[in-house]
PDB file of N, CA and C in Angstrom:
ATOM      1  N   UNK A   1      45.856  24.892  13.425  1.00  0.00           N
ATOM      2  CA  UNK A   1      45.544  23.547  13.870  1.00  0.00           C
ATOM      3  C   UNK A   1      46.436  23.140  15.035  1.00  0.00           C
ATOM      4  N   UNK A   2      47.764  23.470  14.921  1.00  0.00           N
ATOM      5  CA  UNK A   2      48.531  23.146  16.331  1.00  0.00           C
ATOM      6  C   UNK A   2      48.127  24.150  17.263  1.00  0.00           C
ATOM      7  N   UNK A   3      47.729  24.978  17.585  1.00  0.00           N
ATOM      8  CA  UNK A   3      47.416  25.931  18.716  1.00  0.00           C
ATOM      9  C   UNK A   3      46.155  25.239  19.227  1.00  0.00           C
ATOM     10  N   UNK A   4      45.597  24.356  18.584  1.00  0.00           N
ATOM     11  CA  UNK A   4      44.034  24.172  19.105  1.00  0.00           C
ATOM     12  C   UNK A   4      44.427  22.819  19.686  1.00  0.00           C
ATOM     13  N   UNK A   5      45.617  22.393  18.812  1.00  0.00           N
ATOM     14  CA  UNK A   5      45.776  20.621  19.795  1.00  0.00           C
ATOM     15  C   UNK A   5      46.994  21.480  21.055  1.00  0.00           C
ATOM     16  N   UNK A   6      47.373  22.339  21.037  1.00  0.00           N
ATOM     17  CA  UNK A   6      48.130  22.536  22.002  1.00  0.00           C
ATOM     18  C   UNK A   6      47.173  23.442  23.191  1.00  0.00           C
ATOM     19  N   UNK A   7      45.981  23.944  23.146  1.00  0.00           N
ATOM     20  CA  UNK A   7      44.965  24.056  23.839  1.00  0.00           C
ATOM     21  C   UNK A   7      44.845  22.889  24.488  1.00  0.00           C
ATOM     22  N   UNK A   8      44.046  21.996  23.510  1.00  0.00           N
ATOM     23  CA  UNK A   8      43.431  20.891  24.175  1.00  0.00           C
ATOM     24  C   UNK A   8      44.128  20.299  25.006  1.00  0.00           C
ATOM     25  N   UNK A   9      45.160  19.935  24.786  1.00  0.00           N
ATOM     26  CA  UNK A   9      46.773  19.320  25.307  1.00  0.00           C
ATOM     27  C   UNK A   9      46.516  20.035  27.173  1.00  0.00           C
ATOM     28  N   UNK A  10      46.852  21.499  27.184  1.00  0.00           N
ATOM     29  CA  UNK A  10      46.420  22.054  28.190  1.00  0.00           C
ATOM     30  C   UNK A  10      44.976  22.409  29.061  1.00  0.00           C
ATOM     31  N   UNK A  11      44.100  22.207  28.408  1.00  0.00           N
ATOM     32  CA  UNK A  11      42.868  22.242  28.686  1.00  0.00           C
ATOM     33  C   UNK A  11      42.629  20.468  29.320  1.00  0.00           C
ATOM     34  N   UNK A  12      43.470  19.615  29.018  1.00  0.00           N
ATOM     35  CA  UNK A  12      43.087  18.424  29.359  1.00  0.00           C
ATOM     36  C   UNK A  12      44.136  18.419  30.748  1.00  0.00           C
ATOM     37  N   UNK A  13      45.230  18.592  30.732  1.00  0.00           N
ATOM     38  CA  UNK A  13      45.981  18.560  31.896  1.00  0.00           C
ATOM     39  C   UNK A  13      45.246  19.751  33.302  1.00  0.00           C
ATOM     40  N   UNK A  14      44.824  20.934  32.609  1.00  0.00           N
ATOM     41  CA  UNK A  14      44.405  21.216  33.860  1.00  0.00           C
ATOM     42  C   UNK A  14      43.127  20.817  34.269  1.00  0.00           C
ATOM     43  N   UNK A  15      42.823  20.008  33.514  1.00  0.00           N
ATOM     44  CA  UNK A  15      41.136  19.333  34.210  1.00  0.00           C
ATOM     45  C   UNK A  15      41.703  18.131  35.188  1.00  0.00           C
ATOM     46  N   UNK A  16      42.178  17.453  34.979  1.00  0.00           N
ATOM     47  CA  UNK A  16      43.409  16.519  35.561  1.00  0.00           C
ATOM     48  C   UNK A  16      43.729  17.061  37.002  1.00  0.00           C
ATOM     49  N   UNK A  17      44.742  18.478  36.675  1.00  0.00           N
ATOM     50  CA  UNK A  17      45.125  18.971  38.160  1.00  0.00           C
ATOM     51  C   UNK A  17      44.125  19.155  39.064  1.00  0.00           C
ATOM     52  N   UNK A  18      42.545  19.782  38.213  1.00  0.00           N
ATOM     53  CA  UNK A  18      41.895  20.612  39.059  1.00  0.00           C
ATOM     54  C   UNK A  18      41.066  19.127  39.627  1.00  0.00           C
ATOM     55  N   UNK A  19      41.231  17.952  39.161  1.00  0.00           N
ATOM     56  CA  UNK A  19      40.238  16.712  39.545  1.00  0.00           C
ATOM     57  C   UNK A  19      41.119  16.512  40.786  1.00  0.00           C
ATOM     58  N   UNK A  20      42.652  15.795  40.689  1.00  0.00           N
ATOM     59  CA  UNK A  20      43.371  15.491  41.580  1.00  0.00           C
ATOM     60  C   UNK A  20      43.435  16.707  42.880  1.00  0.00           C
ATOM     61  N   UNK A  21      43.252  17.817  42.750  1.00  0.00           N
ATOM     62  CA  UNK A  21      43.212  19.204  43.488  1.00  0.00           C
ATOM     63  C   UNK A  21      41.560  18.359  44.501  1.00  0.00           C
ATOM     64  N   UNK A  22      40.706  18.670  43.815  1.00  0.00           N
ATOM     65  CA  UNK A  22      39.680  18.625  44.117  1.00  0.00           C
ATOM     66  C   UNK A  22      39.310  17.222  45.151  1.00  0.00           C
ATOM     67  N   UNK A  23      39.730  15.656  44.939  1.00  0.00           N
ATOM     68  CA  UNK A  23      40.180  14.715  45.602  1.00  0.00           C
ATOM     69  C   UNK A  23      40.765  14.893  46.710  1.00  0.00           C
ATOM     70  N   UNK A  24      41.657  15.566  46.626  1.00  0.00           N
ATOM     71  CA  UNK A  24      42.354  15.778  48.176  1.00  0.00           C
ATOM     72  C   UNK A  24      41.654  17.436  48.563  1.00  0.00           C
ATOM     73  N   UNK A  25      41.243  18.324  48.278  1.00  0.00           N
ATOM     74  CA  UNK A  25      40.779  19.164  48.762  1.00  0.00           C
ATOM     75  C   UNK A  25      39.489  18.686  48.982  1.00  0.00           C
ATOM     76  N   UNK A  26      38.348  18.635  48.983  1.00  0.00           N
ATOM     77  CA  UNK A  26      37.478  18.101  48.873  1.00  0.00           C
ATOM     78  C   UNK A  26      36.540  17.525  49.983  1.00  0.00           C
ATOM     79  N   UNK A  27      36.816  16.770  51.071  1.00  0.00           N
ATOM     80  CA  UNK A  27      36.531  16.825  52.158  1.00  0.00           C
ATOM     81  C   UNK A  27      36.508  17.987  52.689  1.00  0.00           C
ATOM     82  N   UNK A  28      37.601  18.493  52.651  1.00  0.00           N
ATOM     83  CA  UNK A  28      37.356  20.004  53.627  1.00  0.00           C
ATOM     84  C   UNK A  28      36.386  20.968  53.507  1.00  0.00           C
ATOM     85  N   UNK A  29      35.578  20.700  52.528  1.00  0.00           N
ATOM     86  CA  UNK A  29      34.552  21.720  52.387  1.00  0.00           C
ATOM     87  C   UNK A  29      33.388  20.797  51.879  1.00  0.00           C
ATOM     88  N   UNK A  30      33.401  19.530  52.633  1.00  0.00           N
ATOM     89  CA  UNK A  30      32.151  18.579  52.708  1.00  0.00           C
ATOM     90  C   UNK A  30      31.752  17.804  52.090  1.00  0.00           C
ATOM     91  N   UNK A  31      32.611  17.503  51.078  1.00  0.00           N
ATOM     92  CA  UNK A  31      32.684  16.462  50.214  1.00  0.00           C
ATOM     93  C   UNK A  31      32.691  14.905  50.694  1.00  0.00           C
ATOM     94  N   UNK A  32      32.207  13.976  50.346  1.00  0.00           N
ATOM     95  CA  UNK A  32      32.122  12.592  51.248  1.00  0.00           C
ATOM     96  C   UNK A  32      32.325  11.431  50.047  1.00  0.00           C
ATOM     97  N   UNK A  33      33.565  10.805  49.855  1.00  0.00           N
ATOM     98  CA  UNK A  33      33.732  10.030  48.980  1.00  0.00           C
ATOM     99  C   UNK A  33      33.733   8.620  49.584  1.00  0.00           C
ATOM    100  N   UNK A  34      33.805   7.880  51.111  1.00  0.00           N
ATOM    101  CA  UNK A  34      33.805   7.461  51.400  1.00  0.00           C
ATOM    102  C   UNK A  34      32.275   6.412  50.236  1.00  0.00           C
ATOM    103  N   UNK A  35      32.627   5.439  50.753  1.00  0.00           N
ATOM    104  CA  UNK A  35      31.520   4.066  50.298  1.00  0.00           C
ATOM    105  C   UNK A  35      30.746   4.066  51.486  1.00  0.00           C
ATOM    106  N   UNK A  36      29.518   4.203  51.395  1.00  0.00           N
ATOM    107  CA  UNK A  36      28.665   3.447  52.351  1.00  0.00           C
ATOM    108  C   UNK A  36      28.710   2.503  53.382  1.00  0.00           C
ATOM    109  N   UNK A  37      29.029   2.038  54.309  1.00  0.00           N
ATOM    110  CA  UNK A  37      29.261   0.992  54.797  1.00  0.00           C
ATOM    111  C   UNK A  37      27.770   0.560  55.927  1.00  0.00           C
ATOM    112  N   UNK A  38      27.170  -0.850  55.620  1.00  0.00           N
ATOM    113  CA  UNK A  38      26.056  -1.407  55.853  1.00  0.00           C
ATOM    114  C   UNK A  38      26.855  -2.756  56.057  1.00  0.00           C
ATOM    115  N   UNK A  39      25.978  -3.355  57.379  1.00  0.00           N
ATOM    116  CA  UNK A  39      26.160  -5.244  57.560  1.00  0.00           C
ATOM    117  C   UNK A  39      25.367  -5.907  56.718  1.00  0.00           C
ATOM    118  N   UNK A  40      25.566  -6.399  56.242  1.00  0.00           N
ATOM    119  CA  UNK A  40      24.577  -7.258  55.223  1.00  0.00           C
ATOM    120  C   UNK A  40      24.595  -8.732  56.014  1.00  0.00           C
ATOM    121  N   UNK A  41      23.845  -9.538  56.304  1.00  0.00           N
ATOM    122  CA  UNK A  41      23.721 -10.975  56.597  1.00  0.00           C
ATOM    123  C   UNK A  41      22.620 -11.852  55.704  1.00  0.00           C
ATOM    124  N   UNK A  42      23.000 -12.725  55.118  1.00  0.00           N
ATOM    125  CA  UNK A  42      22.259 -13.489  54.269  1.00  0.00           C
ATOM    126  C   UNK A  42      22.752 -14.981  54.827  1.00  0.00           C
ATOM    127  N   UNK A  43      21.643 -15.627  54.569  1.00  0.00           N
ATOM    128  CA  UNK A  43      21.911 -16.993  55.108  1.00  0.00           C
ATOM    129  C   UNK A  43      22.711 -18.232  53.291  1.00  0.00           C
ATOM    130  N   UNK A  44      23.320 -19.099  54.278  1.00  0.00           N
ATOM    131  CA  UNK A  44      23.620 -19.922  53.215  1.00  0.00           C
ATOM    132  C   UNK A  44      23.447 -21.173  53.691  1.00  0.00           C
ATOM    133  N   UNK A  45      22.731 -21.322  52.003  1.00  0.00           N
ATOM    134  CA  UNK A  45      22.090 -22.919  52.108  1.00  0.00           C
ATOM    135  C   UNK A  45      23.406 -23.853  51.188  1.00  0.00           C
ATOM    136  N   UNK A  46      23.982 -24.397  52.036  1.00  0.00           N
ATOM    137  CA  UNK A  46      25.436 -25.367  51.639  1.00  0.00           C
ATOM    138  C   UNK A  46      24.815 -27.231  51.100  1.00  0.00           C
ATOM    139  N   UNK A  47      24.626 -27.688  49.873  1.00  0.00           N
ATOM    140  CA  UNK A  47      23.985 -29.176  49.526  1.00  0.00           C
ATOM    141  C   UNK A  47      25.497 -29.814  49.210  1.00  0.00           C
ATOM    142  N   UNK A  48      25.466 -30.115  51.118  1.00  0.00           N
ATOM    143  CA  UNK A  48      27.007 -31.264  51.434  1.00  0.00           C
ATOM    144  C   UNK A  48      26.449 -32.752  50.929  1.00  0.00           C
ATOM    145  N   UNK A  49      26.080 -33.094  50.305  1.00  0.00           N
ATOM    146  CA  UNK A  49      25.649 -34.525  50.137  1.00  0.00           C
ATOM    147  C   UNK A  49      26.807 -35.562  49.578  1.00  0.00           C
TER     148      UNK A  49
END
């Protein structure tokens, strides 16, 4: 039972490294995490009364 939580233990940290790895590697081989960027304009109706 401890060899399997001490797996997991390691099996969870290197999913971790290989995410943070992958984040900064990642662009370089075409990855695009950037957000979308679009103008949006909508009008506003302001009731100053």
């Amino acid at each position: 039972m401890g060899r399997l939580i001490k797996f997991l233990i390691y099996l969870i940290c290197l999913c971790f490294i290989g995410l943070v790895g992958y984040a900064y590697i990642g662009p370089y081989f075409g990855a695009d995490f950037s957000a979308p960027q679009n103008e949006v304009r909508e009008p506003v109706i302001l009731n100053a009364d």
